[in-house]
C-alpha atoms as a PDB file:
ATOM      1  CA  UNK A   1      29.342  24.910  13.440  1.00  0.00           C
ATOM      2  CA  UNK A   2      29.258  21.448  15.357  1.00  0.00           C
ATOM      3  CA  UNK A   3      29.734  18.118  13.666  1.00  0.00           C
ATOM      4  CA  UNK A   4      27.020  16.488  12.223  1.00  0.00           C
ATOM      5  CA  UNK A   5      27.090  12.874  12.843  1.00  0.00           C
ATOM      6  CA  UNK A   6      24.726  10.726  10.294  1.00  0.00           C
ATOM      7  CA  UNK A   7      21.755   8.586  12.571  1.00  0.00           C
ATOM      8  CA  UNK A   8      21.239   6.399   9.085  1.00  0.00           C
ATOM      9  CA  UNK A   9      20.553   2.888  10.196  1.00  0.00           C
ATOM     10  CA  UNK A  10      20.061   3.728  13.591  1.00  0.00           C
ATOM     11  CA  UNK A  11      16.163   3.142  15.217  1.00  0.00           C
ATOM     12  CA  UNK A  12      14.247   5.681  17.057  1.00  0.00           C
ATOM     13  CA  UNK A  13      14.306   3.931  19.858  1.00  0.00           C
ATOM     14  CA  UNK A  14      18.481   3.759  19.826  1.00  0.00           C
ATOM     15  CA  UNK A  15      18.436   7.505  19.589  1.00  0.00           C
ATOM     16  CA  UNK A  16      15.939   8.456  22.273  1.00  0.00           C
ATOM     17  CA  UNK A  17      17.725   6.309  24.536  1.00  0.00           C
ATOM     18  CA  UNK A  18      21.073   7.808  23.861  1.00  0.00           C
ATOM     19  CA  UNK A  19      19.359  11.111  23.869  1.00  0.00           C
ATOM     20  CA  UNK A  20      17.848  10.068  27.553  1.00  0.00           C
ATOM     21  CA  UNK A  21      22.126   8.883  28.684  1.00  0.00           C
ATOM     22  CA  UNK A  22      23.483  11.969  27.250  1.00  0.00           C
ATOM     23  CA  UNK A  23      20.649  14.328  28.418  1.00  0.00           C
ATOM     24  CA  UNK A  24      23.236  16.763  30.158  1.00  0.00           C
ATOM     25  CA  UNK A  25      24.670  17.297  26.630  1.00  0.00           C
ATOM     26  CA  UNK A  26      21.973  18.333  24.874  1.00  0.00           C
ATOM     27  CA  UNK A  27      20.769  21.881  23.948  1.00  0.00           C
ATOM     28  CA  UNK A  28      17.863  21.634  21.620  1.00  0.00           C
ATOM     29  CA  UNK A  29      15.656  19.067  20.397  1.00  0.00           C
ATOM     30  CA  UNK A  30      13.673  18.787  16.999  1.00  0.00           C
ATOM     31  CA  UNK A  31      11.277  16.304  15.680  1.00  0.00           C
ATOM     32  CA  UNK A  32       9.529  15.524  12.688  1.00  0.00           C
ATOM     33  CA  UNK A  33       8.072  11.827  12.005  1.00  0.00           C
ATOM     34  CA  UNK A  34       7.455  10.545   8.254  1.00  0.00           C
ATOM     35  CA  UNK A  35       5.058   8.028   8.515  1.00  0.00           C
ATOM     36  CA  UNK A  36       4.600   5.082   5.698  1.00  0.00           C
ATOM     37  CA  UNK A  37       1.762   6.635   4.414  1.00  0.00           C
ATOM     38  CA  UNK A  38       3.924   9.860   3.881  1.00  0.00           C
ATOM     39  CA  UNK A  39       2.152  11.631   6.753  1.00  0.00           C
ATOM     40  CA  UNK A  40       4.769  14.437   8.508  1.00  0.00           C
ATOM     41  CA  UNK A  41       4.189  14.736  11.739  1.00  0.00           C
ATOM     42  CA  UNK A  42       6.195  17.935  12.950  1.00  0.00           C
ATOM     43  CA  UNK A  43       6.645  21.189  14.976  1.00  0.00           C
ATOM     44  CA  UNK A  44       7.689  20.073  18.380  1.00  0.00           C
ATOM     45  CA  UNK A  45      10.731  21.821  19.252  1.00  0.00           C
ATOM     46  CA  UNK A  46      12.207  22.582  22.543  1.00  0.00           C
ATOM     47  CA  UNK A  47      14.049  25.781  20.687  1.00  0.00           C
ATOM     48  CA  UNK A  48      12.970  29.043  18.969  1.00  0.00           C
ATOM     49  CA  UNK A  49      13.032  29.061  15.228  1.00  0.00           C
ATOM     50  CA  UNK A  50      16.345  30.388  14.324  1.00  0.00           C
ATOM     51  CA  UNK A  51      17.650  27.061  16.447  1.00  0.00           C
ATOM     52  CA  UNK A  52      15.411  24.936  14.057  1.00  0.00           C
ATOM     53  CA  UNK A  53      16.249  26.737  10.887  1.00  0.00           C
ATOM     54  CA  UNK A  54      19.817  26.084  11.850  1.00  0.00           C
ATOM     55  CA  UNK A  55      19.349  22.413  12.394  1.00  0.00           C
ATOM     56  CA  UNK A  56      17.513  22.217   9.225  1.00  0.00           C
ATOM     57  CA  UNK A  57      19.817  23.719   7.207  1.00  0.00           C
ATOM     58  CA  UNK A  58      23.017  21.771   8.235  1.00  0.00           C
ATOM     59  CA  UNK A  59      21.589  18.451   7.980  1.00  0.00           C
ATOM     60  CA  UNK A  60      20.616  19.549   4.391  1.00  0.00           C
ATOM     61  CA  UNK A  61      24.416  20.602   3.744  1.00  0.00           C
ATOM     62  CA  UNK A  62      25.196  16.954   5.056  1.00  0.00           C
ATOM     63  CA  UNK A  63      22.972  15.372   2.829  1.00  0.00           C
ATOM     64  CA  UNK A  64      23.871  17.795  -0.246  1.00  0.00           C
ATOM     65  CA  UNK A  65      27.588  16.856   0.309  1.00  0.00           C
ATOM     66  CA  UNK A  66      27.013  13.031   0.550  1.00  0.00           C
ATOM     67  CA  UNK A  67      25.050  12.766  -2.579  1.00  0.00           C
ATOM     68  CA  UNK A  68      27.079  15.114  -5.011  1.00  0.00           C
END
């Protein structure tokens, strides 16, 4: 698996526009919005499922091992 880097602190707008420099080095794309009145917005995904599900589950392993 790749390395997960933590986005914490960093705006949308920062990572859209290094997501627009480094467009050649990116393979898939997920997005899911939490608004502040605890709205999710998601589903868009330029990927299949299995791609998502994988995304999912290693930001929750990054998460899980930052917190125990």
């Amino acid at each position: 698996m790749g390395k997960i880097k933590s986005l914490h602190g960093t705006t949308p707008a920062e990572i859209f526009e290094s997501g627009l420099e480094n467009l050649g080095r990116i393979d898939a794309i997920a997005v899911a919005v939490l608004w502040k009145d605890g709205t999710v917005t998601t589903g868009w995904s330029n990927t299949d499922t299995a791609n998502v599900a994988l995304m999912i589950l290693a930001l929750d392993e990054d998460q899980r091992r930052k917190h125990l």
